[in-house]
Protein backbone atom coordinates (compact mmCIF):
# COMPACT_ATOMS: atom_id res chain seq x y z
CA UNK A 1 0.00 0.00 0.00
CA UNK A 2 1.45 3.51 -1.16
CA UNK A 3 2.47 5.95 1.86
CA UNK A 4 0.96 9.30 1.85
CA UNK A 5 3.84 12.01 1.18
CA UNK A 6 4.48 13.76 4.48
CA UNK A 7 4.86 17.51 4.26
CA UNK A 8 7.95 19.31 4.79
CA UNK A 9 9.01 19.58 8.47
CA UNK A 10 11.88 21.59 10.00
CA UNK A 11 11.43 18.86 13.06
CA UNK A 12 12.13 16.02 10.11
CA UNK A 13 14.82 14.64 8.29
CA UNK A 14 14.25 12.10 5.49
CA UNK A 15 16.18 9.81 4.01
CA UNK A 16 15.06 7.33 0.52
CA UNK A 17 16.40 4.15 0.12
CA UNK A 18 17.36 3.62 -3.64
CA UNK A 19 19.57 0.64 -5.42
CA UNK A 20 19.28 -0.58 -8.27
CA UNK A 21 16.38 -3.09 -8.54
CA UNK A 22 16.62 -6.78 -6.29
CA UNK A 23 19.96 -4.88 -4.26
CA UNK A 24 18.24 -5.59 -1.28
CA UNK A 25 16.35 -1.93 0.01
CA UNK A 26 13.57 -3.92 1.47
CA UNK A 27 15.80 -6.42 3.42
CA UNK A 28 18.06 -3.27 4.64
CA UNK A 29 14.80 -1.55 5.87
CA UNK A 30 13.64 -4.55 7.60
CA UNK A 31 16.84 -4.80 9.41
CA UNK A 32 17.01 -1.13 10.23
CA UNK A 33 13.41 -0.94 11.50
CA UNK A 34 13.75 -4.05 13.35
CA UNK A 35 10.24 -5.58 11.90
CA UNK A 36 8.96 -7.06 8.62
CA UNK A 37 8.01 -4.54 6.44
CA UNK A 38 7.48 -4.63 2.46
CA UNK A 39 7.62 -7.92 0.56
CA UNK A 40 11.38 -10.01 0.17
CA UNK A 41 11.32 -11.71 -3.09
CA UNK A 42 14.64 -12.75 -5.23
CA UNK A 43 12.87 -10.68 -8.40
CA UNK A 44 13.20 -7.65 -10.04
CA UNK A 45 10.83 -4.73 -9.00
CA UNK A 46 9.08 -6.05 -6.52
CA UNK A 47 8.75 -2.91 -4.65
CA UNK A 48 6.65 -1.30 -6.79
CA UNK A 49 5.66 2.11 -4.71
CA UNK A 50 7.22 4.86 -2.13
CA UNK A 51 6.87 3.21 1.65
CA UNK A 52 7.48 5.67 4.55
CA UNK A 53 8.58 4.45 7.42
CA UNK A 54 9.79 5.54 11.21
CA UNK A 55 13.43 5.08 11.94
CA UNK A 56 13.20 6.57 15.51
CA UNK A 57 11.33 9.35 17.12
CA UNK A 58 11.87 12.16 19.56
CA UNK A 59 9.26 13.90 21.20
CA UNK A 60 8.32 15.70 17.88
CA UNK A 61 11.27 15.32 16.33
CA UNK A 62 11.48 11.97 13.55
CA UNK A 63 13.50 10.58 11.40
CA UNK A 64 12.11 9.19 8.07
CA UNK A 65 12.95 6.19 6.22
CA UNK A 66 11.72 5.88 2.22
CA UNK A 67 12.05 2.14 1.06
CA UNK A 68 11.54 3.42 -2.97
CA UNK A 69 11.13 0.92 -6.26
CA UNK A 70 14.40 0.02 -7.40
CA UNK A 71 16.09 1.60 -10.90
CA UNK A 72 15.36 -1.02 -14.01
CA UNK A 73 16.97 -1.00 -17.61
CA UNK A 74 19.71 1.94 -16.43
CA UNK A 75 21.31 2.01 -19.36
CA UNK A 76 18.47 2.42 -21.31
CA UNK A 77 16.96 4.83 -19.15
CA UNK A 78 19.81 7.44 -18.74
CA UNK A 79 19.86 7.34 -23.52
CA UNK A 80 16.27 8.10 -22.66
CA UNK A 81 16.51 11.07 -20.77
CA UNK A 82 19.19 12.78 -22.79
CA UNK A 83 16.87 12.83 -25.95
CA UNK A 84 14.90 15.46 -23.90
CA UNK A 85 15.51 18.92 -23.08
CA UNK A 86 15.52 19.24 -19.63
CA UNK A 87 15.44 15.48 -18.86
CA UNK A 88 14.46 15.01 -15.31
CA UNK A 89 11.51 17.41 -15.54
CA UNK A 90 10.45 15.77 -18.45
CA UNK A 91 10.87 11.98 -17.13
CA UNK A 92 9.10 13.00 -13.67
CA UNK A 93 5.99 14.41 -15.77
CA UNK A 94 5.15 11.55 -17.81
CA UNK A 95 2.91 8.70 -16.77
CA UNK A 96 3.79 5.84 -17.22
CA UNK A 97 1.80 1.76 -17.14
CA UNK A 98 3.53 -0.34 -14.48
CA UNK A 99 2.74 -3.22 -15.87
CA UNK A 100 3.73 -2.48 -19.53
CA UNK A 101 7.08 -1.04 -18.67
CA UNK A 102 8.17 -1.42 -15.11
CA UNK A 103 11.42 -0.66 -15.33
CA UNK A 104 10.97 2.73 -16.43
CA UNK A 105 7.44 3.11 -13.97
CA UNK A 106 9.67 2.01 -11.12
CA UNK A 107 12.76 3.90 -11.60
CA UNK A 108 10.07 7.39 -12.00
CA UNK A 109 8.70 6.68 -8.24
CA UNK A 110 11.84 5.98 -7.10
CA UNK A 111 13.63 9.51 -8.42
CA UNK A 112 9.97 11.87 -7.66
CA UNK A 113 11.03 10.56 -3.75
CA UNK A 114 14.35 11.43 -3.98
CA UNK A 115 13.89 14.67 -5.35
CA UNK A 116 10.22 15.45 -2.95
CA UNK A 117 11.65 13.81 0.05
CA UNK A 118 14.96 13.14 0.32
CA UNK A 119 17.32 14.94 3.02
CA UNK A 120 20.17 12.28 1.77
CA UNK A 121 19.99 9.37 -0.49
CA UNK A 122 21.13 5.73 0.70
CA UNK A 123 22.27 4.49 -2.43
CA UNK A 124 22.26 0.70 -1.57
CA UNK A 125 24.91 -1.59 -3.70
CA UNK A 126 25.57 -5.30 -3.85
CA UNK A 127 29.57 -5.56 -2.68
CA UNK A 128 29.24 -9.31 -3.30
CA UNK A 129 29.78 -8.25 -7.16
CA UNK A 130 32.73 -6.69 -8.38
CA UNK A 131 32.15 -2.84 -9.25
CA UNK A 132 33.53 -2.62 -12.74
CA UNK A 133 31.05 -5.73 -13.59
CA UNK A 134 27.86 -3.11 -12.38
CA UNK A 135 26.93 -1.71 -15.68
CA UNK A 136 24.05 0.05 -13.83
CA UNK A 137 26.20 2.21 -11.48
CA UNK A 138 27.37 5.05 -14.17
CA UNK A 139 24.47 5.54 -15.55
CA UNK A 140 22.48 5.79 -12.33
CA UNK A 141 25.19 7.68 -10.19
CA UNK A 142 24.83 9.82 -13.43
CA UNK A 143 20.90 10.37 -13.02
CA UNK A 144 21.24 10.97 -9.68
CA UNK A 145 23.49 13.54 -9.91
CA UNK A 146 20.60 15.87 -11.44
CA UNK A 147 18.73 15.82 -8.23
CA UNK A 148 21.55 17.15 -6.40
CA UNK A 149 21.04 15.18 -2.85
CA UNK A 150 24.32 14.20 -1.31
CA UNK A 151 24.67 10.08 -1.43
CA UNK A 152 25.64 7.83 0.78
CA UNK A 153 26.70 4.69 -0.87
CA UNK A 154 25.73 1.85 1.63
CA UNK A 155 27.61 -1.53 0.47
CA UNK A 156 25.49 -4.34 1.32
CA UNK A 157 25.64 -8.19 0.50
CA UNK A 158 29.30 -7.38 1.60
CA UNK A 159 29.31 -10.75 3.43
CA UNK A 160 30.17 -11.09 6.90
CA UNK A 161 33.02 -9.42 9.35
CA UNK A 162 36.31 -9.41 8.09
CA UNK A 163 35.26 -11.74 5.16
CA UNK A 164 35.65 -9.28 2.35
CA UNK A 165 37.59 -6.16 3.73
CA UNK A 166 39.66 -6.44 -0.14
CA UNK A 167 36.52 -6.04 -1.78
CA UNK A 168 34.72 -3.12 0.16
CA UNK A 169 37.77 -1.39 -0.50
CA UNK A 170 37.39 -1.94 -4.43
CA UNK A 171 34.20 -0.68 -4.17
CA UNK A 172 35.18 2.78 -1.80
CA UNK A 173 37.68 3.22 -4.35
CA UNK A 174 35.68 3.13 -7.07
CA UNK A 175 32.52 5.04 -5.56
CA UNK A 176 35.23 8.26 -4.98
CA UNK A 177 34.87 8.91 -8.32
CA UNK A 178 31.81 10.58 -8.29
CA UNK A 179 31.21 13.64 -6.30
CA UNK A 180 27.59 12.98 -4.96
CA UNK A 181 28.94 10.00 -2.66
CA UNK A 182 29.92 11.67 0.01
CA UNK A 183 30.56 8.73 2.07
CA UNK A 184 30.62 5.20 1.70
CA UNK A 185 29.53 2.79 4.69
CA UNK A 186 28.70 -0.89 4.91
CA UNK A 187 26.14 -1.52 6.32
CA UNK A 188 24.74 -5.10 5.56
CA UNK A 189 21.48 -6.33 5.33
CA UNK A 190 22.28 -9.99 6.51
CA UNK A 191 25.14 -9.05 9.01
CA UNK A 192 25.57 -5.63 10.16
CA UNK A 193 25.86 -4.81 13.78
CA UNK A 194 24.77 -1.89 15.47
CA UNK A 195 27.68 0.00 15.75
CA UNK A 196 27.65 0.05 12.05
CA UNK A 197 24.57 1.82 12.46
CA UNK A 198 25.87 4.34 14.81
CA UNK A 199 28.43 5.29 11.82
CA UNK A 200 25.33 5.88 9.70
CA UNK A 201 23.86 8.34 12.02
CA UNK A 202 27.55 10.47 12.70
CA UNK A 203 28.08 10.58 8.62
CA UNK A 204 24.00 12.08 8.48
CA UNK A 205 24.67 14.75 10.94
CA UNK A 206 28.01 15.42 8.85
CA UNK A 207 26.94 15.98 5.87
CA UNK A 208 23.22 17.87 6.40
CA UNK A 209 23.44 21.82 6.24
CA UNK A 210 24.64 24.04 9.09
CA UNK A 211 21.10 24.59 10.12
CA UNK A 212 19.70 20.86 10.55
CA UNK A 213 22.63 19.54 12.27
CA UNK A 214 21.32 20.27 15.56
CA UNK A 215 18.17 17.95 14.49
CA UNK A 216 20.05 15.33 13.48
CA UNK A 217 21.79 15.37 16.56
CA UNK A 218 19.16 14.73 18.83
CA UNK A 219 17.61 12.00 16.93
CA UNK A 220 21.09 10.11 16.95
CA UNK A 221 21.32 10.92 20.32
CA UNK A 222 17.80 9.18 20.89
CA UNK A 223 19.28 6.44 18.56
CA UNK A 224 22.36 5.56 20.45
CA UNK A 225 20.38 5.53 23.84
CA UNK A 226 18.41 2.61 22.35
CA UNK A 227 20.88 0.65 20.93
CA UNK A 228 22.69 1.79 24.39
CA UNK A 229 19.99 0.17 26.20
CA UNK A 230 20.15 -2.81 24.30
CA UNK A 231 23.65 -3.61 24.85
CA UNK A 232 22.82 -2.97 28.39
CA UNK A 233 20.33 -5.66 28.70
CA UNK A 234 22.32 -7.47 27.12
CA UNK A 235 25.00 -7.83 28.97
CA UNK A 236 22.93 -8.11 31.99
CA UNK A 237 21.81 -11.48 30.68
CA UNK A 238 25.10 -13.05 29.24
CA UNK A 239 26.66 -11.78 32.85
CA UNK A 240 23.46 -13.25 34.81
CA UNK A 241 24.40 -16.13 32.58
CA UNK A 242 28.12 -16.45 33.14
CA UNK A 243 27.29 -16.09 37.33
CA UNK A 244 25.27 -18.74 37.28
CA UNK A 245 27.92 -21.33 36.12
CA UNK A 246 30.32 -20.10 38.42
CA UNK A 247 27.79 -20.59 41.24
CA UNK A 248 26.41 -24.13 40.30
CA UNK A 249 27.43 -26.85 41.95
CA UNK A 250 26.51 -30.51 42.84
CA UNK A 251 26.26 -32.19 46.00
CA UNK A 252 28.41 -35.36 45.90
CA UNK A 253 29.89 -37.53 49.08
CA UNK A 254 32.32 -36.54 51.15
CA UNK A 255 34.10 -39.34 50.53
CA UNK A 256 34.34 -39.29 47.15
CA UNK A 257 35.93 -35.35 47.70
CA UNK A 258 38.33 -36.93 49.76
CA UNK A 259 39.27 -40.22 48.01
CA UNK A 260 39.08 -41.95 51.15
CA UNK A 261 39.58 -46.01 51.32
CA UNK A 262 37.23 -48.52 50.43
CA UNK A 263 35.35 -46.75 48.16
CA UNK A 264 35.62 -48.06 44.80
CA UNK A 265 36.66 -46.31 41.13
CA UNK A 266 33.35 -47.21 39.29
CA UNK A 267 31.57 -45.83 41.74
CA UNK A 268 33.66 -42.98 42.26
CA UNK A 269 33.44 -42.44 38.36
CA UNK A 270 29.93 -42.86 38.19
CA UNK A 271 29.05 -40.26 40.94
CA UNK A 272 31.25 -37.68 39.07
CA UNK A 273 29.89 -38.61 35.80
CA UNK A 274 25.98 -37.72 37.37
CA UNK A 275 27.78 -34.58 38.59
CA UNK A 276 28.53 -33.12 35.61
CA UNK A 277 25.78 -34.54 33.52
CA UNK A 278 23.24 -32.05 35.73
CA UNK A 279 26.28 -29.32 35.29
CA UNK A 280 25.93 -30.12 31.56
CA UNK A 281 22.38 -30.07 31.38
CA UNK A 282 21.80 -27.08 33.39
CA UNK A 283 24.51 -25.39 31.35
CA UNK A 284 22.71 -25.91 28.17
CA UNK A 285 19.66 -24.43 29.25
CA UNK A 286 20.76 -21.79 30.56
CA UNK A 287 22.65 -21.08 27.21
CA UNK A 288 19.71 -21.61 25.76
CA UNK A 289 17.26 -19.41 27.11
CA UNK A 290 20.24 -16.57 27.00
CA UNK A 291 20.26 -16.88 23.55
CA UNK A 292 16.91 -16.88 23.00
CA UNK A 293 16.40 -13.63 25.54
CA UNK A 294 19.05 -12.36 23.11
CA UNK A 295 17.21 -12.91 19.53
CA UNK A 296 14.16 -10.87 21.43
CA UNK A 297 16.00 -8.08 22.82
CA UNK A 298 17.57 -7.29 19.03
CA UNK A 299 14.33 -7.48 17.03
CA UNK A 300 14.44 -10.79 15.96
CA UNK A 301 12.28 -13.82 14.87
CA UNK A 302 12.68 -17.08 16.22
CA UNK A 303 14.57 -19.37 18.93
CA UNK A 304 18.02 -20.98 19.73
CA UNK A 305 15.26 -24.43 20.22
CA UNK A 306 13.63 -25.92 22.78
CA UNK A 307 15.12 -27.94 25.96
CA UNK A 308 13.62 -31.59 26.37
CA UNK A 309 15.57 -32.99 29.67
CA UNK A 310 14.45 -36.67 29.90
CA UNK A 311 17.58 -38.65 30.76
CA UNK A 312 16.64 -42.25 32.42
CA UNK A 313 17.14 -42.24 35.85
CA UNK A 314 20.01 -44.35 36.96
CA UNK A 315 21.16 -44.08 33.30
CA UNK A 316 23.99 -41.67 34.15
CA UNK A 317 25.46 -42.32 30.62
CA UNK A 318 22.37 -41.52 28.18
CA UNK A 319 23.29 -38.21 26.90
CA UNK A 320 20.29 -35.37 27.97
CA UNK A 321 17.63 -34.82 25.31
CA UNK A 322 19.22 -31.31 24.72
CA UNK A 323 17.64 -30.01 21.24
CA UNK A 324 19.91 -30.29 18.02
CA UNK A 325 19.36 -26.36 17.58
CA UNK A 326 20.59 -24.81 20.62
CA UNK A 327 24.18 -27.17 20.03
CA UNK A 328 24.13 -26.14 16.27
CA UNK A 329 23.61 -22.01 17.65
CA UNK A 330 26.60 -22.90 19.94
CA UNK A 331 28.55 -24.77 17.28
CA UNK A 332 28.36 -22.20 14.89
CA UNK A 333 30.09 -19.34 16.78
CA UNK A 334 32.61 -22.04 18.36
CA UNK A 335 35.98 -22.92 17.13
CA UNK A 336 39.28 -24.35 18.49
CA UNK A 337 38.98 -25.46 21.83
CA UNK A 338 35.64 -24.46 22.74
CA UNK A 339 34.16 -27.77 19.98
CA UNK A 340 35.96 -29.57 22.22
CA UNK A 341 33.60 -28.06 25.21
CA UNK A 342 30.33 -28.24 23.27
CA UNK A 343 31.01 -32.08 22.25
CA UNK A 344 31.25 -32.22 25.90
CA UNK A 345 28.22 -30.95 26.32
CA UNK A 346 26.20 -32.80 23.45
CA UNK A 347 27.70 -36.17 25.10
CA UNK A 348 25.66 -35.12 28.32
CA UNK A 349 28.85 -34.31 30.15
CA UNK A 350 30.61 -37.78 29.24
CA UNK A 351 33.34 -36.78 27.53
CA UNK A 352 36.61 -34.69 28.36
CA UNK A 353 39.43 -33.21 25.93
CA UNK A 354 38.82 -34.54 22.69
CA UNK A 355 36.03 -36.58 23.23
CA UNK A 356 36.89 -39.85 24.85
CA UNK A 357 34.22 -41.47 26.71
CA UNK A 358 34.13 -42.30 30.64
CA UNK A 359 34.85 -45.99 30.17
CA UNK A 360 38.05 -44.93 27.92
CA UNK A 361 39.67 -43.72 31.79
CA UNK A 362 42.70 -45.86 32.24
CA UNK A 363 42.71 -47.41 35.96
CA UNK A 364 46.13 -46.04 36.61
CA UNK A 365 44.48 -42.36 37.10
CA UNK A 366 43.58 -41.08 40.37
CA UNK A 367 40.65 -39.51 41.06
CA UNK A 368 41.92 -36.08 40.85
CA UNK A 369 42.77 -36.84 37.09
CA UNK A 370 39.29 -38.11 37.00
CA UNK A 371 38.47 -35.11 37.84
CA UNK A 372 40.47 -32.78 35.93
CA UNK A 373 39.52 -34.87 33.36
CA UNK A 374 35.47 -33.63 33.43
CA UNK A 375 36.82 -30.57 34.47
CA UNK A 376 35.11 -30.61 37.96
CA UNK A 377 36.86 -28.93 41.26
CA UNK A 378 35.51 -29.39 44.60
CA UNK A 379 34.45 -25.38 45.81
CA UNK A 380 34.28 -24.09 49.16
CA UNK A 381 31.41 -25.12 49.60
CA UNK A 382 32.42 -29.03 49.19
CA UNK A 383 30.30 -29.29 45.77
CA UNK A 384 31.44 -30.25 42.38
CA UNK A 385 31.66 -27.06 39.99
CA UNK A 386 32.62 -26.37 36.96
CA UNK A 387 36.31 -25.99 36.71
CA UNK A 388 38.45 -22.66 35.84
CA UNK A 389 40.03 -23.81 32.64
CA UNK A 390 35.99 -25.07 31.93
CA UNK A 391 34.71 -21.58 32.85
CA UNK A 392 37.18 -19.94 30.45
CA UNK A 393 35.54 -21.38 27.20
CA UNK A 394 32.10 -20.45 28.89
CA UNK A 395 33.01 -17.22 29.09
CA UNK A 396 34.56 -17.25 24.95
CA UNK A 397 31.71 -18.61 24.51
CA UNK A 398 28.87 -16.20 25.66
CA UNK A 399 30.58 -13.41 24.27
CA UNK A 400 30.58 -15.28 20.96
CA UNK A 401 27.08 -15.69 20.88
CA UNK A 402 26.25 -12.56 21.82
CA UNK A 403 27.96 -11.37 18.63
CA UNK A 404 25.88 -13.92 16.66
CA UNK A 405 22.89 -12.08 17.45
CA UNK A 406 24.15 -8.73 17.77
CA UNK A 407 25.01 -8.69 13.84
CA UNK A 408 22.54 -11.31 12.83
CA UNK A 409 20.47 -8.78 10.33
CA UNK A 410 16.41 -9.24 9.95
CA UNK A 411 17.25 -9.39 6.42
CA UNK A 412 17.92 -13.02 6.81
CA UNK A 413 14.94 -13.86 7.94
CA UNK A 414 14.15 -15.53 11.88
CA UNK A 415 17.29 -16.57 13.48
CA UNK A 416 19.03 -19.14 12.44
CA UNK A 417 22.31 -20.64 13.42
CA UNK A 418 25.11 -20.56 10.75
CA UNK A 419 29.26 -20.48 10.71
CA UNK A 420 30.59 -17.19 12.10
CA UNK A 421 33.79 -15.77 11.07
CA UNK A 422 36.72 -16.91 12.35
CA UNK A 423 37.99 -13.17 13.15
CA UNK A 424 35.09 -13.03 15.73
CA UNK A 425 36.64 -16.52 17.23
CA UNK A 426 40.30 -14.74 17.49
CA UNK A 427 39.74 -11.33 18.76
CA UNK A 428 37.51 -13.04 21.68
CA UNK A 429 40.28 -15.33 22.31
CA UNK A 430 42.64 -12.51 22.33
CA UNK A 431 40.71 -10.05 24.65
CA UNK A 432 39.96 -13.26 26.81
CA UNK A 433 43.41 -13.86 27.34
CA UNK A 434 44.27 -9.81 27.58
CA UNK A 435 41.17 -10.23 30.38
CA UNK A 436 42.89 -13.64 31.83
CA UNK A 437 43.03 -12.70 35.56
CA UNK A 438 40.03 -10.80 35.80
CA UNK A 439 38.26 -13.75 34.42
CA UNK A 440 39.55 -16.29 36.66
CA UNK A 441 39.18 -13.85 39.72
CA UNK A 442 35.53 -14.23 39.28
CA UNK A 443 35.33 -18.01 38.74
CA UNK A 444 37.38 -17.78 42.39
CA UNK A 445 34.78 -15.37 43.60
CA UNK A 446 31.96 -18.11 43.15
CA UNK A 447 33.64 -21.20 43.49
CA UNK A 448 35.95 -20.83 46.20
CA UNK A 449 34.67 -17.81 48.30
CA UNK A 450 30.67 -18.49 47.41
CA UNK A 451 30.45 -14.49 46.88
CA UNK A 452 26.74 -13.61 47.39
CA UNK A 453 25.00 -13.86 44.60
CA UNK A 454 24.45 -9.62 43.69
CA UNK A 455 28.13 -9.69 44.27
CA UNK A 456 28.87 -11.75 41.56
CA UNK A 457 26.23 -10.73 39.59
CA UNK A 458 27.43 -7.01 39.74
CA UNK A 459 31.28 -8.40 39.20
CA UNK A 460 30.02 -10.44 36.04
CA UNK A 461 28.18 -7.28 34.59
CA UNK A 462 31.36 -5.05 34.53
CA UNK A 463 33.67 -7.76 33.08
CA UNK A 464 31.63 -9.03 30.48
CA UNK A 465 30.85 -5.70 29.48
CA UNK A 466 34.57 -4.39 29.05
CA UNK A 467 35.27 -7.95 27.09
CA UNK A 468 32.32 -6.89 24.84
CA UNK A 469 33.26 -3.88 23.82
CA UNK A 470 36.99 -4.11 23.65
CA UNK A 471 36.11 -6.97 21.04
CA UNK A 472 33.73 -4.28 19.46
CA UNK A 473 36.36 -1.92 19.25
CA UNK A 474 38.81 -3.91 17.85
CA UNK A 475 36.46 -5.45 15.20
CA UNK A 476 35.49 -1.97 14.32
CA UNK A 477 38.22 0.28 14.52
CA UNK A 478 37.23 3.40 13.48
């Protein structure tokens, strides 16, 4: 359904949305908005009028979004209007049948926005392509030009972090060469984060006149406070999450802590293979429902899966029914080490290192090997917990995931779990081991002191949150 046209408002800045047709406009707006709008199809011209849209709001101050038809037969098009006198005016005027020629009745609606509405012009291309094979970007950078709105060339489809940093600079390269772009940003469709976003917003208020500066301002100002509070509440859950681990614990005998005489291996084995079964178990679902607190706080469809705990009692080694989903979510952002953990995990807690099974323990190990080996220490509080080397990859981990979901675009769809790029995996692992002590100061805090719980809590919070966005900042340095 075709938007009214708003009328001109000093307390509004408006930006359209143009690409060339099937670029992905609607996919970007989705993403942006943080809700379905529009129709997604893999064809040409499927947005076939001017949709207005709210980006964010301030008292009576808003900023516009314009998801506009896409530019057809370019080429074509730009012969087309130099036949004419005074092209644009003459192109704009004419009427033309959207279903006889769509190209040309798409590419009209698209350029009457951008020269009614348009404060700036998100020119949206597909970085997946090299730019010299676009034969639509001359001639369109061309018509654009006539309307005399600065551009912002937005490269989407650019794949994700750190996967294509040789091609975006092809593409900024290339884009310098016309005088309209006066900046280029990615910003993907499929897997931007929100600091990209934040870049979007500084460039706007750069490049408006003197006099709407101010404006723009304050709405990125009302911006960053939600994506502010969203990072908030998200930490508060992966640090809720990571306390929790270092505060769970089993109750196990005495004697079995202590090794004492006459109590035998298997039984000794089988007590600490229970243990960290329920660690295991509880681990995953707390993982789970993290993850899936996660996909709702950032606008998205869909769940890490559903836990179905229904081990056989006595059966200590039939794995938990943990759903496939929430171990392919985990598996995805994992690498290194940390597979290691989540086959762990999938086993039900019967494995340790790479996988060997319980019954694969040699009898010449003691039972502290044992229990290094299912990386279980005995806390203060004469429970089996997880160990520090264990809470390590928990905490990789969770920061891991919360990047998953922090740059998993609407654009794709509901969530879904996929492979993540291996510079996410390294820069965690770096700022984990930069964050080393302060990392296993809180596993101490739970395990051996039994900190209150607020305590830890609190602790949790401010660590996480400094991990976060040192990774942040080195993933986006500018």
């Amino acid at each position: 359904m075709k938007s009214a046209t708003a009328a001109p408002s000093a307390e509004m800045v408006t930006l359209s949305l143009i690409s060339h047709t099937n670029a992905g406009k609607t996919s970007l707006a989705r993403t942006l908005l943080r809700r379905d709008v529009g129709e997604v199809r893999d064809a040409p011209h499927v947005t076939l009028f001017n949709e207005s849209y709210t980006l964010i709001q301030e008292g009576g101050k808003v900023l516009r979004l314009w998801d506009t038809p896409g530019f057809g037969d370019s080429a074509r098009l730009l012969k087309r209007l130099k036949r004419e006198g005074n092209a644009l005016i003459w192109f704009l005027s004419q009427t033309w049948d959207r279903i006889t020629d769509k190209p040309l009745w798409c590419s009209q609606q698209a350029l009457k926005n951008v020269r009614d509405e348009a404060d700036v012009v998100l020119y949206l291309v597909n970085a997946g392509e090299p730019p010299e094979s676009a034969g639509y970007l001359a001639p369109e950078m061309e018509i654009l030009s006539w309307v005399k709105k600065p551009v912002v060339a937005l490269l989407n489809q650019t794949g994700r972090v750190g996967s294509s940093e040789a091609d975006e600079g092809e593409w900024r390269e290339h884009l310098a060469r016309y005088p309209q772009v006066v900046r280029v940003l990615s910003l993907d469709a499929f897997a931007r984060c929100w600091v990209q976003e934040d870049f979007l917003m500084a460039t706007l208020e750069e490049v408006l006149p003197e006099g709407r500066r101010e404006l723009v301002g304050e709405l990125k100002l009302a911006w960053q406070k939600r994506n502010q509070a969203v990072f908030d509440d998200a930490m508060r859950r992966v640090a809720d999450l990571l306390a929790s681990a270092v505060l769970d614990g089993v109750e196990v005998r005495a004697e079995s802590l202590w090794e004492k005489v006459g109590i035998g291996r298997s039984e000794i084995k089988q007590e600490y293979a229970e243990a960290r079964q329920q660690l295991a178990t509880r681990l995953a679902e707390r993982m789970e429902r993290t993850t899936n607190a996660l996909i709702l706080l950032h606008g998205l469809e869909g769940e890490s899966g559903t836990v179905a705990s229904s081990a056989l009692a006595g059966q200590f080694h039939t794995p938990e029914k943990i759903s496939e989903s929430i171990w392919g979510a985990m598996s995805g952002v994992a690498g290194g080490a940390m597979l290691g953990l989540i086959a762990d995990l999938k086993a039900g807690g019967m494995t340790f290192g790479g996988g060997a099974l319980v019954g694969g323990i040699g009898v010449g190990l003691t039972t502290y090997a044992v229990i290094r080996s299912y990386n279980l220490v005995r806390g203060g509080d004469q429970r089996m917990h997880w160990s520090k080397e264990h809470f390590r990859e928990q905490v990789r981990l969770a920061v891991l995931c919360y990047l998953a979901v922090a740059h998993f675009g609407r654009g794709r769809g509901a969530w879904q779990e996929g492979e993540q790029p291996r510079q996410w995996r390294e820069v965690v692992e770096q700022v984990t081991e930069m964050e080393a002590i302060s990392v296993d100061d809180l596993w101490k805090l739970g395990v051996e002191k039994q900190t209150m719980p607020d305590v830890l809590v609190r602790e949790s919070n401010r660590l996480v949150k400094r991990m976060t966005l040192r990774v942040l900042e080195t993933l986006y340095q500018e």
